[in-house]
Every structure is written in C-alpha cells, then in structure tokens.
Protein backbone atom coordinates (compact mmCIF):
# COMPACT_ATOMS: atom_id res chain seq x y z
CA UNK A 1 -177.81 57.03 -21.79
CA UNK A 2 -178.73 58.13 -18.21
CA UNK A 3 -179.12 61.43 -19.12
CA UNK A 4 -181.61 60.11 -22.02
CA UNK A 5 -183.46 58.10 -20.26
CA UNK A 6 -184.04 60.83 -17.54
CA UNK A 7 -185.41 63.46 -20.11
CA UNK A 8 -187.62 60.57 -21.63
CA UNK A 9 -188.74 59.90 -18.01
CA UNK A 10 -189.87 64.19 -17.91
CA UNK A 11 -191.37 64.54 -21.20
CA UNK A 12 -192.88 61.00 -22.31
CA UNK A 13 -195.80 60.81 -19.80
CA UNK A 14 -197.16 64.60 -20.39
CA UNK A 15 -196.53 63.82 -24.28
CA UNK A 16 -197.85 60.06 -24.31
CA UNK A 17 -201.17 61.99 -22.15
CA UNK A 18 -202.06 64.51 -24.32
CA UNK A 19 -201.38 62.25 -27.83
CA UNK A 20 -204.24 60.43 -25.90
CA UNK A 21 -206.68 63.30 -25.64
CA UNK A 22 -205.31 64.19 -29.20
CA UNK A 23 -205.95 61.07 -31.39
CA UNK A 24 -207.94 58.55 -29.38
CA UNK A 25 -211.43 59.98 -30.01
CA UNK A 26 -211.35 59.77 -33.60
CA UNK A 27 -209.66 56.71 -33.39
CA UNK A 28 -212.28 55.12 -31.37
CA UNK A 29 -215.15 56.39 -33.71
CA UNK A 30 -212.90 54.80 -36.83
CA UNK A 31 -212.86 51.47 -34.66
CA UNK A 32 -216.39 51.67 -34.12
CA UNK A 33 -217.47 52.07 -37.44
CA UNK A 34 -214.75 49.52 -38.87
CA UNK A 35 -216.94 47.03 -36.00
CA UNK A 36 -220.11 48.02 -37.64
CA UNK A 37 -218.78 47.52 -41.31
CA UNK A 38 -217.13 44.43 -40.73
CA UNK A 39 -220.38 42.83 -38.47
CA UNK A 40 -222.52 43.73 -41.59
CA UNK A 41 -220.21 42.06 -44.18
CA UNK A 42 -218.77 39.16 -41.41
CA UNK A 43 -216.95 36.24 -43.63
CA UNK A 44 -218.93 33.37 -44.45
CA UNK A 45 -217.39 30.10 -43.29
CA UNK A 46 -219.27 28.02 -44.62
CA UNK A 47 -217.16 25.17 -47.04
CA UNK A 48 -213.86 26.95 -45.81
CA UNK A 49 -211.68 24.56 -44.26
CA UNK A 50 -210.46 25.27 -40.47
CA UNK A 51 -208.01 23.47 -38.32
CA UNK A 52 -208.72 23.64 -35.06
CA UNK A 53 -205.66 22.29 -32.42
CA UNK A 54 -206.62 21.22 -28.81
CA UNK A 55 -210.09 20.31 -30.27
CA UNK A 56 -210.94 17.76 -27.80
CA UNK A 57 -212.24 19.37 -25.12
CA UNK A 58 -212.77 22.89 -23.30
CA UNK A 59 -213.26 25.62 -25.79
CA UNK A 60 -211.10 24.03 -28.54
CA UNK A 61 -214.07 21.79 -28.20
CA UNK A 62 -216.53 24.38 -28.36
CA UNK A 63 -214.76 26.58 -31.47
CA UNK A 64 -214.71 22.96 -33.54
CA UNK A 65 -219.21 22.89 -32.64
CA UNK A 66 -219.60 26.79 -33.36
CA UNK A 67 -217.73 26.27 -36.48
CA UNK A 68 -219.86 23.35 -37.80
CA UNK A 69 -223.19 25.50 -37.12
CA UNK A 70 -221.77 27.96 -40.19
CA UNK A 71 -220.92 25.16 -42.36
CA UNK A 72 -217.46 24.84 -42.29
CA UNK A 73 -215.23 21.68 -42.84
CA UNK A 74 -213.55 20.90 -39.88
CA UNK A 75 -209.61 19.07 -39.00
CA UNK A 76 -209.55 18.81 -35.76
CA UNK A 77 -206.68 18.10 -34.06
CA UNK A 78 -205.92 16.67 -30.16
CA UNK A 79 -203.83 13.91 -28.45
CA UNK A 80 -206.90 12.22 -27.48
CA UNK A 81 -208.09 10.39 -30.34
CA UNK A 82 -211.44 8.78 -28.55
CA UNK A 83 -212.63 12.37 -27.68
CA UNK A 84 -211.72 13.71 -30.60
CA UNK A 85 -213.85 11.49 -32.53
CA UNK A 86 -216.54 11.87 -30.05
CA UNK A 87 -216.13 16.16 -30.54
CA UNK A 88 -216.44 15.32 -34.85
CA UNK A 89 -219.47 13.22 -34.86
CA UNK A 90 -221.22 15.90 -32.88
CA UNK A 91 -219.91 18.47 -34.90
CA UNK A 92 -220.98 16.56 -37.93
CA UNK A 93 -224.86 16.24 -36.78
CA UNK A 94 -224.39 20.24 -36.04
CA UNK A 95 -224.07 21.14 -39.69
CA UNK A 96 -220.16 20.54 -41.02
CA UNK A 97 -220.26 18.71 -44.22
CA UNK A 98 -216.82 17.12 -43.97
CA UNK A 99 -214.45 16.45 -40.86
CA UNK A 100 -211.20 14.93 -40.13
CA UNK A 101 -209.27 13.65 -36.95
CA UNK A 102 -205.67 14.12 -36.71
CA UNK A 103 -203.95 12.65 -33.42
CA UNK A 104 -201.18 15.25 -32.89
CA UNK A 105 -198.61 16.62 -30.24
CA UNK A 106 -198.15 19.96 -31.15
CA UNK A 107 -194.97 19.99 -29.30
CA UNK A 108 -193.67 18.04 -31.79
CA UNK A 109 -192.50 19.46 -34.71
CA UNK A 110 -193.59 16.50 -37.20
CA UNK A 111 -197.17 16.87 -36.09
CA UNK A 112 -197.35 19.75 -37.12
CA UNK A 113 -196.12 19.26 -40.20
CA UNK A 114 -198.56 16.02 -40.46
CA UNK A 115 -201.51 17.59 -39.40
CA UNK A 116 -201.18 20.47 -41.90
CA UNK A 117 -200.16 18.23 -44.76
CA UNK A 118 -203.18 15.70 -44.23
CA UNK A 119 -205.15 18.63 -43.58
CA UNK A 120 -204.00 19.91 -47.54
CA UNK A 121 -204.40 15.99 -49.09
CA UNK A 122 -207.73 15.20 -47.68
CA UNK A 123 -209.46 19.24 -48.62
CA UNK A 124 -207.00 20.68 -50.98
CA UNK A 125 -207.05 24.33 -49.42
CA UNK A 126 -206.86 25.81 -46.10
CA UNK A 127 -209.11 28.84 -44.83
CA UNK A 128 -208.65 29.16 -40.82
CA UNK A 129 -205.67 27.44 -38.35
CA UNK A 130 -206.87 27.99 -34.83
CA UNK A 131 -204.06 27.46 -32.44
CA UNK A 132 -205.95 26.78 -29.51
CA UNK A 133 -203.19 24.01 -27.61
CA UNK A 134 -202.75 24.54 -24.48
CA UNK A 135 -201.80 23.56 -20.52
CA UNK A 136 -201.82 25.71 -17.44
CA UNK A 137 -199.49 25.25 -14.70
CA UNK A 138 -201.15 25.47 -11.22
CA UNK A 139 -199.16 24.91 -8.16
CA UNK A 140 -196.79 26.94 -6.11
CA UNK A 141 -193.26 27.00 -7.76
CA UNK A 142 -191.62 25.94 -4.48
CA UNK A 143 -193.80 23.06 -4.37
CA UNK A 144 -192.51 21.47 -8.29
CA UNK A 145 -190.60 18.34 -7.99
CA UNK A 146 -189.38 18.44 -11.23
CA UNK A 147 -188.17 21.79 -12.75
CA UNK A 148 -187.79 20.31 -16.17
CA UNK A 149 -191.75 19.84 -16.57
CA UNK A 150 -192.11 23.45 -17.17
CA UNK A 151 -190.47 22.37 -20.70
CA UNK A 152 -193.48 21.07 -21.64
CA UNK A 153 -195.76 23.78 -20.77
CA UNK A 154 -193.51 26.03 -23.11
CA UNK A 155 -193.49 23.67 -25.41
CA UNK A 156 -197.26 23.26 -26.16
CA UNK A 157 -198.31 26.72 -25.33
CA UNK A 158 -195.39 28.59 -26.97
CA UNK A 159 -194.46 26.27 -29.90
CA UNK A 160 -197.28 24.23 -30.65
CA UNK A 161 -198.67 27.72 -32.41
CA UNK A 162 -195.00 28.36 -33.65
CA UNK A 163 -194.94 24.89 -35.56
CA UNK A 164 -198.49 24.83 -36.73
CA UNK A 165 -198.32 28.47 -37.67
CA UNK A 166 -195.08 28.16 -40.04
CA UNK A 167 -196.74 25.25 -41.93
CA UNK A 168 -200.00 26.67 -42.54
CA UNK A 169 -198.96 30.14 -43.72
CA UNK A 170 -198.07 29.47 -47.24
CA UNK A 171 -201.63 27.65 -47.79
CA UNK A 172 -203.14 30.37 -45.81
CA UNK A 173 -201.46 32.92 -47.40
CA UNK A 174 -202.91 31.51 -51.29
CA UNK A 175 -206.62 31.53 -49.74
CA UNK A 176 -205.91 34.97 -47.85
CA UNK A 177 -206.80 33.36 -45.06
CA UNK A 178 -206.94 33.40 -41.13
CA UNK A 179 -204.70 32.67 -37.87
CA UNK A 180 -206.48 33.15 -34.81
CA UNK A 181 -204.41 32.27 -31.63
CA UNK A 182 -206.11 31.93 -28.39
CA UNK A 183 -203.99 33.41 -25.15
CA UNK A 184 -204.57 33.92 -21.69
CA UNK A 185 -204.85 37.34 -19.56
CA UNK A 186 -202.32 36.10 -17.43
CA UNK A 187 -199.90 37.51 -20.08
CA UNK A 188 -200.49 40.61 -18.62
CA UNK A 189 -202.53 39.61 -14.60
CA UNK A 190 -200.22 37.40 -13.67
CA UNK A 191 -202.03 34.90 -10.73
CA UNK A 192 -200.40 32.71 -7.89
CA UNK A 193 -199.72 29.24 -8.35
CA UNK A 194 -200.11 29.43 -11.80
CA UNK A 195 -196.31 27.59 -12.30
CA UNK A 196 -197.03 23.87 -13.06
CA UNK A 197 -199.18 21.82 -14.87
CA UNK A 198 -201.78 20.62 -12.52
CA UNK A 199 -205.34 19.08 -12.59
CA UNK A 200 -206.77 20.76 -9.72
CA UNK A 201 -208.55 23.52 -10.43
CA UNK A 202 -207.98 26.94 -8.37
CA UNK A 203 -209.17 29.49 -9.91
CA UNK A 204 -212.38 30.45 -11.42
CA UNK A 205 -213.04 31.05 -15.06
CA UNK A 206 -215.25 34.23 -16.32
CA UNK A 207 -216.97 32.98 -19.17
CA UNK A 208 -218.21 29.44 -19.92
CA UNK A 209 -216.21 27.52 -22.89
CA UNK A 210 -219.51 27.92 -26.01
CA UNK A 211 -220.20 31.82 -25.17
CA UNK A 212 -216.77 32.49 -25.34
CA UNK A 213 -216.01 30.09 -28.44
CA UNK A 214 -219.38 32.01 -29.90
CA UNK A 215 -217.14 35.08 -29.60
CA UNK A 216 -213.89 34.08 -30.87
CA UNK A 217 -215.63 32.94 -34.36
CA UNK A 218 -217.60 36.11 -34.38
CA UNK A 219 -214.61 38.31 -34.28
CA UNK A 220 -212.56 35.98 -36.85
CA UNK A 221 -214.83 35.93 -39.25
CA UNK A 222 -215.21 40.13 -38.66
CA UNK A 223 -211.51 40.11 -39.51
CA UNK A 224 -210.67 41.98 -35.79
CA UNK A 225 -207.22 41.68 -35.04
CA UNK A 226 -207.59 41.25 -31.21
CA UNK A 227 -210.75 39.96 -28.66
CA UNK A 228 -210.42 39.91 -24.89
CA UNK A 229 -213.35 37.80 -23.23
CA UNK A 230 -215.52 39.19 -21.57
CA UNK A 231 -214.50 42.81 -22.82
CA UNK A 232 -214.59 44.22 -19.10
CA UNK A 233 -211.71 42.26 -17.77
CA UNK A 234 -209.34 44.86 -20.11
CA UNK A 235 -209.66 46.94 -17.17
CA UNK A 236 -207.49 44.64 -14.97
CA UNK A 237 -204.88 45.84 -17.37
CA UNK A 238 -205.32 49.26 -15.93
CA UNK A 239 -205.61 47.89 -12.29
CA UNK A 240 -201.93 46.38 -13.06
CA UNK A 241 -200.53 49.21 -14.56
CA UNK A 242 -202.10 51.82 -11.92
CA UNK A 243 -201.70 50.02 -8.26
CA UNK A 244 -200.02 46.38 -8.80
CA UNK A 245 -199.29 46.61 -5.15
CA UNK A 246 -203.05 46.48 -4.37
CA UNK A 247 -203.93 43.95 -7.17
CA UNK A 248 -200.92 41.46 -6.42
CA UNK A 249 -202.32 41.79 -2.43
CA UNK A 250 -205.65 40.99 -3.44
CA UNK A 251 -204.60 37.90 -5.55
CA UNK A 252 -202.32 36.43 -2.86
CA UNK A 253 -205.26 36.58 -0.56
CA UNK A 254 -207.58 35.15 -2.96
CA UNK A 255 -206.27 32.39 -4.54
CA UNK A 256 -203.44 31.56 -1.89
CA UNK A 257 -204.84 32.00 1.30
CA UNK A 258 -202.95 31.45 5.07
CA UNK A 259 -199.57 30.10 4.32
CA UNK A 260 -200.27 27.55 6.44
CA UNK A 261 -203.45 26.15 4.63
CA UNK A 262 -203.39 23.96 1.99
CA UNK A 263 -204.21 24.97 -1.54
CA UNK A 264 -207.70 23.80 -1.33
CA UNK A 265 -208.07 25.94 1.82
CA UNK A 266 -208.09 29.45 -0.52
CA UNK A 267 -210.77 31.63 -0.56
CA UNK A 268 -211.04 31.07 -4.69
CA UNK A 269 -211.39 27.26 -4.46
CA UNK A 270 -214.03 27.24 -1.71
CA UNK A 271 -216.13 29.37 -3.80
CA UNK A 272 -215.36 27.55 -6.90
CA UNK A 273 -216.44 24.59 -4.80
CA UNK A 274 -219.66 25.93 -2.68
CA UNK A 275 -221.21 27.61 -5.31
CA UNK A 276 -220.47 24.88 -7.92
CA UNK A 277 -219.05 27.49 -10.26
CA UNK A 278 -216.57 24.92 -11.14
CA UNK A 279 -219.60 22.38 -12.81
CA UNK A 280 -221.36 25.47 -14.60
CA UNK A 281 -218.25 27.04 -15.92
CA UNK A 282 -215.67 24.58 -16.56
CA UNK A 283 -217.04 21.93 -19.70
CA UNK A 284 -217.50 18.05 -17.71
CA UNK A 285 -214.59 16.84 -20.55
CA UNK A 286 -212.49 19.16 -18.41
CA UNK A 287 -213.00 18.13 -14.94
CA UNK A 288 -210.86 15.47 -14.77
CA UNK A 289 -208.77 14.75 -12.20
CA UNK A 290 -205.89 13.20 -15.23
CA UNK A 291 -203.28 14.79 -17.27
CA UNK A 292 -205.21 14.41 -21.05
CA UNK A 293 -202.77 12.30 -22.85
CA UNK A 294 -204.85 9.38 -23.15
C-alpha cells in the first residue's frame, strides 16, 4: 500500500493538472449554456406546493416570502409557532394562495413524519422540501460547559434534513420534484469559535437573508445542482487548499483576537458592531439575544 500510495503521490497531481487543461474548457462552455437554457425555461412555482423548515426567521424566513411572490403554496415549518404565523400572513398578502403552519422539531423524528404527512392531507402533492433547519455553535470549545449540547447541533443541522428528506422523497419522487438543502461554507473554511450554540453574534455575514433567499429560488427552480452565495467566496476554497497556514492565521486574528481579550474584544465583532453591519445584514427576527424555542 505504501508503495501505491507513493506512485499515486508522483503521477496524480501532473495527471489531475493536465485532465484540467484537457476537459475543463468545454466543460465550462456546456455549464454555461446549460445556465442559459435552464434561466430561459426556469420552473414555474406557482400552485406547486413547498415545505420550507426553519421558516420563522433569517432566510428560512425570506425563502417562505420569495416563494409566495411566484405563487406557490407554502407549509412552513419552525418551533416558533407565533412567528411562524406572523412569516404566513405576510407571505399570504405577498401572493401565495394557500399556507400552512406546522410547529415542528426537526430533531425529532415524528415531526418529520407529521409535518410531511399534514403537508400531503391538507395539498395532496408535494413539489419542493427546503431543508433550511439550522443552529450555529459560536464559542470557544474550551469554554462549553456541557459537551453533550453539541448533540443538538448535530441533531438539527445533520438530521433534521435526514428525517424530513426520507419522508418527502416518495411524494417528491411522483411529482419529480425538488430537495434543496441549504449548508454553510464552513464545511469547507472552517472559523474559530464556531463550536457551540450561542446567541452572540461574531462573525459577519456576506449577503443579507432576501438577496440570498432571491438566489436560492432562482437556482431551484433552474434545476442547478449546487449555489454558493455570493459566487466569489468559492475562492476561499482555493485559499484553503493552497496556503491554510496563512488563512487559519488570518482567521485566528480576526475573529479571536489577544488571548487575553474577551470574545467581544475581536477585531470581527467590533466591526460588526461600529459599522452596524450586524443591523443591515443580520434580519431584526434574528438579533435576539435568546435561544428560539419559544
């Protein structure tokens, strides 16, 4: 196996190169014209039926509004029932002709099984499931008081679109229709302190909740099979893979600042906080100081 592995580490970088040069030109150009095709002949939503999870604020929020502009029905899904109602009247003065509320833990694996079956009794079909659930974890890891809280971090993030996913695939599957599942670049930039579910806010977020909501629709309905947004942070996937030592020493001096400081002390929340980023940005339904459990 050494001896493998030490041939593949010779002859898979100058081969893995020049398949590059070789097929990524016309494979761009197909991409671009498939974009082009598919913007011209985008899906119309309108009196399809989408489930949206995490609906009740943030861009879960925003996806349920954009959504109800193009007509669609709407089950939108959240722990918080008094937001969530609040998110489907406005979405019902935008232009949806029919939406329910479905008070769900998608951590729980009877939720999800409710909120797809009430989902299938109250419109008979199913069109989109957006599996938009989800917590961050901000805090350093030495600083958690309770390990076992990460549980529930994995639970909603990781299984909530596991469990919502497995029941709405054979209705999906009779309409041909859609998954979309929302993720976070930290799959591949991991940043400090990003460990525990907290409600401060430390870092600051490139794109405000409707644009980027505006976006994920767009490409769902053009049938793309991934989005980053914005586009240009897919070059901090380069930046990781070409000098992590440089990128990692640039986040630990952004977002953690002097070891000695406290978190608020970092260079990312002082901006966040000076220049009001954090009001612009970040939707007011998610600028509260509480865990939404309601």
């Amino acid at each position: 196996m050494d001896l493998i592995n030490k041939f593949l580490n010779l002859v898979a970088p100058p081969f893995t190169l020049f398949s590059l040069c070789l097929f990524l030109p016309p494979f761009l150009c197909y991409k671009f014209l498939l974009s082009v095709f598919n913007s011209i002949f985008s899906e119309d939503v309108s009196g399809k039926v989408v489930i949206i999870t995490g609906a009740s604020s943030g861009i879960g929020e925003h996806l349920a509004y954009e959504y109800a502009r193009r007509g669609a029905c709407l089950a939108l899904c959240a722990r918080r029932e008094k937001s969530l109602e609040e998110v489907a009247d406005t979405a019902r003065e935008i232009g949806s002709p029919d939406v329910i509320t479905i008070r769900a833990d998608v951590s729980k694996v009877d939720d999800c099984r409710s909120l797809v079956e009430e989902t299938m009794n109250h419109f008979g079909r199913l069109d989109h499931l957006v599996n938009n659930a989800g917590i961050s974890s901000v805090a350093p890891f030495e600083d958690t008081v309770n390990i076992t809280d990460f549980k529930q971090i994995m639970d909603i993030n990781f299984w909530g679109s596991v469990y919502t996913t497995r029941f709405a695939v054979p209705h999906l599957r009779y309409t041909k229709g859609k998954i979309a599942v929302l993720s976070s670049s930290a799959s591949w930039l991991t940043a400090p302190r990003m460990s525990f579910y907290n409600a401060q806010v430390s870092t600051i977020p490139v794109q405000s909740a409707w644009s980027c909501a505006k976006a994920i629709v767009n490409s769902v309905c053009r049938g793309d099979t991934y989005l980053v947004v914005p586009s240009w942070f897919r070059t901090t996937y380069w930046m990781k893979v070409l000098c992590p030592e440089l990128l990692e020493f640039w986040y630990r001096v952004f977002y953690m600042g002097r070891p000695e400081e406290p978190s608020y002390e970092a260079p990312s929340q002082k901006v966040s906080d000076y220049t009001g980023a954090q009001n612009v940005l970040y939707p007011s339904s998610d600028q509260s100081a509480d865990i939404k459990t309601e």
